[in-house]
Protein backbone atom coordinates (compact mmCIF):
# COMPACT_ATOMS: atom_id res chain seq x y z
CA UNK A 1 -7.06 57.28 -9.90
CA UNK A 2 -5.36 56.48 -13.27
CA UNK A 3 -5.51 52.65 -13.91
CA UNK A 4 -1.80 52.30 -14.71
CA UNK A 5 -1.12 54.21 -11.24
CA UNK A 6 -3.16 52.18 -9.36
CA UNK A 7 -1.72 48.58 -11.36
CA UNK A 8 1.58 50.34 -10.54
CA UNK A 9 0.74 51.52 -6.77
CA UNK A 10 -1.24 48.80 -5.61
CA UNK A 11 -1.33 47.17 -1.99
CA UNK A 12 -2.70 45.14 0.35
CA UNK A 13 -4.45 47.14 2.76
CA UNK A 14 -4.78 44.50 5.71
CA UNK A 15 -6.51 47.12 8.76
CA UNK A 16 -9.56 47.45 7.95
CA UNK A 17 -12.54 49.15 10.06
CA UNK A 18 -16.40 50.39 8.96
CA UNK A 19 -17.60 51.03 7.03
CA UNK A 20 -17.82 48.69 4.26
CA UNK A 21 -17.98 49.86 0.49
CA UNK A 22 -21.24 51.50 -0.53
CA UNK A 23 -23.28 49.87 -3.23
CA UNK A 24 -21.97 52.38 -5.75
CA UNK A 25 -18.32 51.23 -4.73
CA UNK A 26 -19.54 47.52 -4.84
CA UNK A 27 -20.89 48.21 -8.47
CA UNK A 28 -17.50 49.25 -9.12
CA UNK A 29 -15.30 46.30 -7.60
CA UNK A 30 -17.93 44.02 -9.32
CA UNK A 31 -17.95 45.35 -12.69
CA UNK A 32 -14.13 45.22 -12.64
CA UNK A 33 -14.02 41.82 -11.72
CA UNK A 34 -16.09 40.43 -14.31
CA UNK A 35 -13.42 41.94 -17.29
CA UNK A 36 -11.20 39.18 -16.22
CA UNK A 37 -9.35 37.67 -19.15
CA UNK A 38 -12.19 34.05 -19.65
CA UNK A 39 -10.53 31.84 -22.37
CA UNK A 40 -13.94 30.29 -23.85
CA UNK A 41 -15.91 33.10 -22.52
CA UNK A 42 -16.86 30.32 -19.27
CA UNK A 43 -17.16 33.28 -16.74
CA UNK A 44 -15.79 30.77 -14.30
CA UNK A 45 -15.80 32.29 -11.25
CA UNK A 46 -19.11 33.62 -8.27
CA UNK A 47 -18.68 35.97 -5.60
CA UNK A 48 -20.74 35.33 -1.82
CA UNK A 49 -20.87 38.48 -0.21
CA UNK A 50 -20.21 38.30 3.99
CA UNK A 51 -21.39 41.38 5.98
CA UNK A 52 -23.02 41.61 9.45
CA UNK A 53 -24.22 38.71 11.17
CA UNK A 54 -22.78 36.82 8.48
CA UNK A 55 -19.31 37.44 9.80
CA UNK A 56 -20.02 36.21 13.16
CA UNK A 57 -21.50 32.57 11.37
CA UNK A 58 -18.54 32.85 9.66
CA UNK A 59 -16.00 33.35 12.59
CA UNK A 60 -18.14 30.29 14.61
CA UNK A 61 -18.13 28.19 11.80
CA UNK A 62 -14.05 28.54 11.45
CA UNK A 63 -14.04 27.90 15.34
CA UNK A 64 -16.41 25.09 15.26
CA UNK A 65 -13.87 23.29 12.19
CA UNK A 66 -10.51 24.03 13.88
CA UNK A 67 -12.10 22.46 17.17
CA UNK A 68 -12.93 19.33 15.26
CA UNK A 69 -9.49 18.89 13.39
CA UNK A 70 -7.77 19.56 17.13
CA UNK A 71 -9.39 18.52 20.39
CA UNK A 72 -6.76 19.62 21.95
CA UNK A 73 -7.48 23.73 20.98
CA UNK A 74 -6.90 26.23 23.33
CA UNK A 75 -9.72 28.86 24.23
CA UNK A 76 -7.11 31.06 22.96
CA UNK A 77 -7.12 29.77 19.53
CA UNK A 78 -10.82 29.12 19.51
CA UNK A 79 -10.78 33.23 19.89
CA UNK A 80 -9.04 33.68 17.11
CA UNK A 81 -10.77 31.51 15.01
CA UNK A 82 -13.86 33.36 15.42
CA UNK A 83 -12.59 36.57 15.45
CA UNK A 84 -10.70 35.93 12.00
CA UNK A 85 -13.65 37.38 9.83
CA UNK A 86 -14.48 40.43 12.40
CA UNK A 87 -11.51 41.82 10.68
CA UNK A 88 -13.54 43.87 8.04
CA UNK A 89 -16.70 44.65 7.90
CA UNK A 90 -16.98 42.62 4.52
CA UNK A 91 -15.90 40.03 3.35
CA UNK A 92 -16.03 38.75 -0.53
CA UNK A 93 -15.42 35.06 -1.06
CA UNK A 94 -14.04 34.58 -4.53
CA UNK A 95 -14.95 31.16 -6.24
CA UNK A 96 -13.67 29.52 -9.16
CA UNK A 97 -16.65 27.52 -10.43
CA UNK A 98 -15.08 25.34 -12.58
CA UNK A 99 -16.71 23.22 -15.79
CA UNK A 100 -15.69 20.27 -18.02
CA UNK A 101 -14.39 21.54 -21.41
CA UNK A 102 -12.52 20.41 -23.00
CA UNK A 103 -11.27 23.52 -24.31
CA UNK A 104 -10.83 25.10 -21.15
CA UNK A 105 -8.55 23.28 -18.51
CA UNK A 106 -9.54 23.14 -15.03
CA UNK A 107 -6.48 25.32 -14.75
CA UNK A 108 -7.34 28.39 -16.85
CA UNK A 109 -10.70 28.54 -15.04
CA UNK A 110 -9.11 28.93 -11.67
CA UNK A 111 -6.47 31.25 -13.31
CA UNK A 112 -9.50 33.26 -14.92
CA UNK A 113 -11.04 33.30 -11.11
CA UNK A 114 -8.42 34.89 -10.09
CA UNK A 115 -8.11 37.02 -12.43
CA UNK A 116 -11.37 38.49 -11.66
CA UNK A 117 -10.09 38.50 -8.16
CA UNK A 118 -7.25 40.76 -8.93
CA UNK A 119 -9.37 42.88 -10.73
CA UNK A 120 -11.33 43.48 -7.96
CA UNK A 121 -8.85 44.60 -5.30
CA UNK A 122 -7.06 46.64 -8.57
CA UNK A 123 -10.41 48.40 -8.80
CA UNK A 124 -10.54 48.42 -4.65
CA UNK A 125 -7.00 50.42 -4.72
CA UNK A 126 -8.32 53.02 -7.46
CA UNK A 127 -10.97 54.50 -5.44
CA UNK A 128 -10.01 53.75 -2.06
CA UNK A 129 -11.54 51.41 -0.63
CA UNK A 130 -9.32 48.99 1.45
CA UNK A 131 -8.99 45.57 0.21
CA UNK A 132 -6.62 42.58 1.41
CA UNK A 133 -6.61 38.65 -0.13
CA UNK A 134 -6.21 36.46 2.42
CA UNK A 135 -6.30 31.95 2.17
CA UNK A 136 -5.46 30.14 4.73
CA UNK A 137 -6.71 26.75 5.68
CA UNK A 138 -10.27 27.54 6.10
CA UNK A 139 -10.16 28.66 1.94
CA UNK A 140 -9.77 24.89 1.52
CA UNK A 141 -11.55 23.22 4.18
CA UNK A 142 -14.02 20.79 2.75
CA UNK A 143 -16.59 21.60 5.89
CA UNK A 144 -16.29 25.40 4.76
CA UNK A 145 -16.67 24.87 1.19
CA UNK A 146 -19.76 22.95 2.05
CA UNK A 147 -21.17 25.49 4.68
CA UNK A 148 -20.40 28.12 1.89
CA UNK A 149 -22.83 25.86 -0.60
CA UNK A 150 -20.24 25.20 -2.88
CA UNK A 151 -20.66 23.01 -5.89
CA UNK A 152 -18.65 19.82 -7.14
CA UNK A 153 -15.91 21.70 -9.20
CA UNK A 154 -15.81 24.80 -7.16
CA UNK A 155 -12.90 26.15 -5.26
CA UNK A 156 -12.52 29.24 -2.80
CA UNK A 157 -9.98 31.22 -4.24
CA UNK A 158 -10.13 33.67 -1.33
CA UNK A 159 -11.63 35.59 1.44
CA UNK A 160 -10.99 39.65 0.15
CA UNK A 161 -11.76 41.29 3.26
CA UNK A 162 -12.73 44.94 2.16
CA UNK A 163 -13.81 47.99 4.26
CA UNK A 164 -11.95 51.48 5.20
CA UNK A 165 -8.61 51.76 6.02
CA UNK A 166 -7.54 52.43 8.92
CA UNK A 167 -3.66 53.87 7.97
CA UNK A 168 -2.61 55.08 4.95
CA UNK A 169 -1.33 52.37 2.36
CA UNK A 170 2.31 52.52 2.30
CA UNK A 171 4.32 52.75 -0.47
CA UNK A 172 4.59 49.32 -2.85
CA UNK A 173 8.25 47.79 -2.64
CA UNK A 174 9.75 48.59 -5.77
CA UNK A 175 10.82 45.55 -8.32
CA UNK A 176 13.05 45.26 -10.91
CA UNK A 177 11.31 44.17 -13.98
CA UNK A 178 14.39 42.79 -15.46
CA UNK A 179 14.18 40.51 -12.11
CA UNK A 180 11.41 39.32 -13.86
CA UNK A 181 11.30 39.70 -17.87
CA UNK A 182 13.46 38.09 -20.14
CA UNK A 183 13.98 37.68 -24.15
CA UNK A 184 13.40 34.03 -24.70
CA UNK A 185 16.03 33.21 -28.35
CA UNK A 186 15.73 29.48 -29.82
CA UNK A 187 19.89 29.39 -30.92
């Protein structure tokens, strides 16, 4: 696909089934992601890769957390809570891995993160391989950051569930740029 049609076409492509990306199609999403824009050339940002068994740590892990925050959980909910990751057959956690410099605010690094993030599902859309961001408050659960292995100045940015699609994307809602975009004058 062209790369302004997919920046222009892009979306979320939430149902996802097997199978995952190939490693040629991984190659892709990562290569993409790493020609983020990187103010001080930082590369502030690491990827953990979640497939097979992995998800099903993952989905008892989110279970195991929510039951500690609320006693009071419902089996219900527990179910839920482990079934959250079964929802692709992959899942890429995005992490800004942020550094002192003084150059380069904490807040550009986590902007650059994402940015890599972006480029990622961009890259995703292009040769069709369903991709969907998704947070929530297991992205900044200090108990999953530290079952994840994160680092003192690291942050999930976000769980990018990839895999096939299972429908079509739909069509992107149109915007109005001018919504958007305006001429700034100093008068």
């Amino acid at each position: 696909m062209d790369a302004i049609a997919a920046l222009h076409q892009r979306v979320s492509t939430p149902r996802l089934t097997a199978p995952g990306p190939t490693s040629e199609q991984l190659n892709i999403l990562f290569k993409a992601a790493l020609r983020a824009a990187d103010h001080g050339n930082m590369r502030p940002w690491r990827f953990l890769i979640v497939e097979g068994e992995g998800l099903a740590r993952l989905g008892e892990l989110f279970a195991r957390i929510a039951a500690t925050k609320n006693p009071g959980i419902t089996q219900a909910e527990l179910d839920r809570c482990h079934a959250l990751p079964q929802r692709a057959p992959m899942i890429i956690v995005s992490i800004a891995k942020c550094q002192v410099n003084p150059k380069v605010p904490q807040i550009e690094q986590i902007i650059s993160a994402g940015a890599a993030t972006q480029n990622l599902l961009n890259a995703a859309f292009a040769i069709d391989v369903g991709a969907v961001w998704r947070t929530g408050d297991m992205a900044y659960d200090p108990q999953v950051k530290q079952a994840l292995g994160l680092l003192a100045g690291e942050e999930i940015i976000g769980f990018i569930y990839v895999g096939t699609p299972t429908v079509p994307p739909h069509a992107p809602r149109e915007q109005n740029p001018s919504d958007f975009f305006s001429v700034w004058s100093q008068e």
